[in-house]
PDB file of N, CA and C in Angstrom:
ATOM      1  N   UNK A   1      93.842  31.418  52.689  1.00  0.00           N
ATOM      2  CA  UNK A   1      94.490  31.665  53.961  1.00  0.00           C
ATOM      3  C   UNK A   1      95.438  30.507  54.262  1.00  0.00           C
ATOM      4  N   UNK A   2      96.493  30.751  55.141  1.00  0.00           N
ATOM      5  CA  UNK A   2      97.409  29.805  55.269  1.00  0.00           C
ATOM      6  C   UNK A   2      97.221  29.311  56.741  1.00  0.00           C
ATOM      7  N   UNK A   3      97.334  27.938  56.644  1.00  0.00           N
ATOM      8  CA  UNK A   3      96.875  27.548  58.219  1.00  0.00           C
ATOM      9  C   UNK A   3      98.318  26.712  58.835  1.00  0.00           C
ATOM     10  N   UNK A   4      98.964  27.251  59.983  1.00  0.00           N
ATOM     11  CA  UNK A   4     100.102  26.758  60.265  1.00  0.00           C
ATOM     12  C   UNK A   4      99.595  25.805  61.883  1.00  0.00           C
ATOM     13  N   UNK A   5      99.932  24.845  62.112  1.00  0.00           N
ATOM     14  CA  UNK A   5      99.432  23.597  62.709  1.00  0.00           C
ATOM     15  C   UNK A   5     100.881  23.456  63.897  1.00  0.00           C
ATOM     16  N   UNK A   6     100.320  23.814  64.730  1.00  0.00           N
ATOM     17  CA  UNK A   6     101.541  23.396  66.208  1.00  0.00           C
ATOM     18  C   UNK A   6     101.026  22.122  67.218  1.00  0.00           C
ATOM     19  N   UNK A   7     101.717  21.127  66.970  1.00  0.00           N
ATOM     20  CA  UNK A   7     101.053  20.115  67.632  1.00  0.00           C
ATOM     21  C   UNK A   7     101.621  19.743  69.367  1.00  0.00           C
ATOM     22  N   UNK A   8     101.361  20.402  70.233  1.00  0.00           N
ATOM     23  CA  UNK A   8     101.904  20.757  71.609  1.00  0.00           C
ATOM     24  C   UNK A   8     101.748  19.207  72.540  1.00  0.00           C
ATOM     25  N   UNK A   9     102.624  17.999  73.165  1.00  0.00           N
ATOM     26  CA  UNK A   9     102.459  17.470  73.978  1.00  0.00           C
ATOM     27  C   UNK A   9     101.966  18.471  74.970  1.00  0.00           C
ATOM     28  N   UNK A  10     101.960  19.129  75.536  1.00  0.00           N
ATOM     29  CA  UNK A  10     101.534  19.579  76.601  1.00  0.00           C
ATOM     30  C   UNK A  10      99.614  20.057  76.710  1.00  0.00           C
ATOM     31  N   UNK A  11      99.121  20.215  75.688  1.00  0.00           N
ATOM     32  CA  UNK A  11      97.729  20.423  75.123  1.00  0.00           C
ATOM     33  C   UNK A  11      97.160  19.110  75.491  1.00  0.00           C
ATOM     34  N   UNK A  12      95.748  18.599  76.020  1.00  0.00           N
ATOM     35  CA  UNK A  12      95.271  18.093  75.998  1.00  0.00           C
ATOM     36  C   UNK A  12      93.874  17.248  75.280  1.00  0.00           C
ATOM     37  N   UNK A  13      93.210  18.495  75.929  1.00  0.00           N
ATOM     38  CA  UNK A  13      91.386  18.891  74.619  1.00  0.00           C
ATOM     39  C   UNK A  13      91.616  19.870  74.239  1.00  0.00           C
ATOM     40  N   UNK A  14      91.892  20.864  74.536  1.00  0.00           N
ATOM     41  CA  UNK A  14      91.528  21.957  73.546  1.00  0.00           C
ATOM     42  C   UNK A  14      92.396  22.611  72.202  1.00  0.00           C
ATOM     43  N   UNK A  15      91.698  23.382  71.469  1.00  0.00           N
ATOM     44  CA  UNK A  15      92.611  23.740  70.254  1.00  0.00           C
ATOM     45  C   UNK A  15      92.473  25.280  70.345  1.00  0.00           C
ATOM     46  N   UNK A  16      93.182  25.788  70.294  1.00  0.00           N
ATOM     47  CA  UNK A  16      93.922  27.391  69.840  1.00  0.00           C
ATOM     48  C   UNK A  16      94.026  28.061  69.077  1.00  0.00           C
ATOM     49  N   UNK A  17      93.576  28.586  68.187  1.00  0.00           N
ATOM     50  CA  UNK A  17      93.513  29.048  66.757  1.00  0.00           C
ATOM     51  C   UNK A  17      93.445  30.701  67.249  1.00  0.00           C
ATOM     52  N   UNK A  18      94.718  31.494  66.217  1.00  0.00           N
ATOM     53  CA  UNK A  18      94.267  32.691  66.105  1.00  0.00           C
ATOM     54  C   UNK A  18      94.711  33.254  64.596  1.00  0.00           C
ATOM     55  N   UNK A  19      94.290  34.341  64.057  1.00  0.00           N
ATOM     56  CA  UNK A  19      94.921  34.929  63.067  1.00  0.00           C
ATOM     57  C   UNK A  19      95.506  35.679  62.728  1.00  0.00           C
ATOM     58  N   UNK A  20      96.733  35.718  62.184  1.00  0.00           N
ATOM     59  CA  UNK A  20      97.414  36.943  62.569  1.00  0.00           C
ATOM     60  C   UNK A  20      98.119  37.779  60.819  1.00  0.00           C
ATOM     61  N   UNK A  21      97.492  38.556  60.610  1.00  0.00           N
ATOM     62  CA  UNK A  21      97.988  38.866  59.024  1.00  0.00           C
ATOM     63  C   UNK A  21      96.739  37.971  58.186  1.00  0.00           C
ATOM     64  N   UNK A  22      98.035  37.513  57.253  1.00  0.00           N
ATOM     65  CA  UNK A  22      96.832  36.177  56.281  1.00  0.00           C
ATOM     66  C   UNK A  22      97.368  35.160  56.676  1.00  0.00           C
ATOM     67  N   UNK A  23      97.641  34.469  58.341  1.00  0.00           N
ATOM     68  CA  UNK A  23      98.036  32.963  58.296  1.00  0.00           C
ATOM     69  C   UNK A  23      97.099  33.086  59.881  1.00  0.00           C
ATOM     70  N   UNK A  24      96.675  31.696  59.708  1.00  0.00           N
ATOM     71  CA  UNK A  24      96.019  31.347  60.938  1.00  0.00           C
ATOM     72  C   UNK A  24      96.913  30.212  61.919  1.00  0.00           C
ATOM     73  N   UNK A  25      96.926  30.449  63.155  1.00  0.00           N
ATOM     74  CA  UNK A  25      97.971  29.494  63.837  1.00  0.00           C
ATOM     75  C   UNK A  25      97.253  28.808  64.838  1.00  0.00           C
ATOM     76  N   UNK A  26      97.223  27.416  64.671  1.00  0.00           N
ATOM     77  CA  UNK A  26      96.140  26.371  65.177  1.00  0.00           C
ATOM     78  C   UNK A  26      97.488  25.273  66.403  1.00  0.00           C
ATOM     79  N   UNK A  27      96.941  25.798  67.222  1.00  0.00           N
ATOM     80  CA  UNK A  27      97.885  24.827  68.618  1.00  0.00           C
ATOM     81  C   UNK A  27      97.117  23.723  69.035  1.00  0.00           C
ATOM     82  N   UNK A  28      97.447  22.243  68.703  1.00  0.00           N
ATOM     83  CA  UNK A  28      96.408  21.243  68.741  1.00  0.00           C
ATOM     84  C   UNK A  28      97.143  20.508  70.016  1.00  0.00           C
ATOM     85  N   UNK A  29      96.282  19.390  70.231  1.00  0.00           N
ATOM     86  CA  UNK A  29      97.300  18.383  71.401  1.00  0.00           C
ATOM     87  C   UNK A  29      97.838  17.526  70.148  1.00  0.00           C
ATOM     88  N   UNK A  30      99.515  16.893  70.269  1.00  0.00           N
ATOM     89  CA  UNK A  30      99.654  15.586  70.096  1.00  0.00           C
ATOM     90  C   UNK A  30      99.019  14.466  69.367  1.00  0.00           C
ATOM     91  N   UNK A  31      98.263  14.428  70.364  1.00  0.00           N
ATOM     92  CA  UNK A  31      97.401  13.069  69.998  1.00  0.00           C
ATOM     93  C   UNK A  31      96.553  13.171  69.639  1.00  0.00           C
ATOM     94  N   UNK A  32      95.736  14.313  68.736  1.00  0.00           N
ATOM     95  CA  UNK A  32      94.569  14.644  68.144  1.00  0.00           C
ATOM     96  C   UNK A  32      94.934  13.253  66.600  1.00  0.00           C
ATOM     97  N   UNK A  33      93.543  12.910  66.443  1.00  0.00           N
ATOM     98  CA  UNK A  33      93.604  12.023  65.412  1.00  0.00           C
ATOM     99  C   UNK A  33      93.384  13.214  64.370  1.00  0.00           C
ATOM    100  N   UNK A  34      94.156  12.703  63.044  1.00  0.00           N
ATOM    101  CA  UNK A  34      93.980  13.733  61.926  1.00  0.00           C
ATOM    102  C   UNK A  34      92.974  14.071  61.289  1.00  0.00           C
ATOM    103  N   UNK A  35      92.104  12.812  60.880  1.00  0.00           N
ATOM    104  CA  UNK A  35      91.096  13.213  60.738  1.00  0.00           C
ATOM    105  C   UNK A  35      90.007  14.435  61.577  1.00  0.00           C
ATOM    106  N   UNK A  36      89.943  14.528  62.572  1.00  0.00           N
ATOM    107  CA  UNK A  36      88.858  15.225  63.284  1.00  0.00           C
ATOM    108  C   UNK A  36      89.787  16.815  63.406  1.00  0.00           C
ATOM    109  N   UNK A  37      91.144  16.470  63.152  1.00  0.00           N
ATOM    110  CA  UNK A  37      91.723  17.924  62.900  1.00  0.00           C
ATOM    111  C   UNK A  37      91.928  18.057  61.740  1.00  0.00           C
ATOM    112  N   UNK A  38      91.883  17.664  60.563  1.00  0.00           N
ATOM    113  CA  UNK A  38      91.258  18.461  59.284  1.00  0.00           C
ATOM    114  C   UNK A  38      89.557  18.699  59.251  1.00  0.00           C
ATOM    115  N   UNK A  39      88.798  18.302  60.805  1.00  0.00           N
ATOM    116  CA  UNK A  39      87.484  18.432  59.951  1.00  0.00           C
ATOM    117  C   UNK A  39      87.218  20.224  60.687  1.00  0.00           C
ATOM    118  N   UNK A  40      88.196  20.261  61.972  1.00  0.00           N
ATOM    119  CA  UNK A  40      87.898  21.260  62.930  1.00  0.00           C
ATOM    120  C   UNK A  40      88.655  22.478  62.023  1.00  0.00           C
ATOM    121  N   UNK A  41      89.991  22.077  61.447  1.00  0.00           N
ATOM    122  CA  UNK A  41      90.235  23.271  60.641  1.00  0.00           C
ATOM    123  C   UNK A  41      89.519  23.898  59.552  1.00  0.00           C
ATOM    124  N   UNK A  42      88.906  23.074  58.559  1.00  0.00           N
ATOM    125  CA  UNK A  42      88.002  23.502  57.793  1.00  0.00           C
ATOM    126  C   UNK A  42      87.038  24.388  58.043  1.00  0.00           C
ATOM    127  N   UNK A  43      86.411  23.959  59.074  1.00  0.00           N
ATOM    128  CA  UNK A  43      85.020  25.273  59.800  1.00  0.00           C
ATOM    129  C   UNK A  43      85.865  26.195  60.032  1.00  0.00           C
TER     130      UNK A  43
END
């Protein structure tokens, strides 16, 4: 599956994920450290 990553200043805590076809579209905040958003995309 293909995971496409929108990183929104305006997002704070939460993350957004939906799927649409075969790509999943993940709306994160900004300032998410990368690590803990490759661990949240994985699950």
């Amino acid at each position: 599956m293909e995971i496409k990553i929108n990183f929104s200043p305006r997002r704070i805590k939460t993350i957004n994920a939906r799927i649409i076809g075969d790509i999943m579209y993940a709306n994160t905040p900004a300032g998410m450290p990368q690590e803990q958003l490759q661990k949240i995309v994985e699950d």
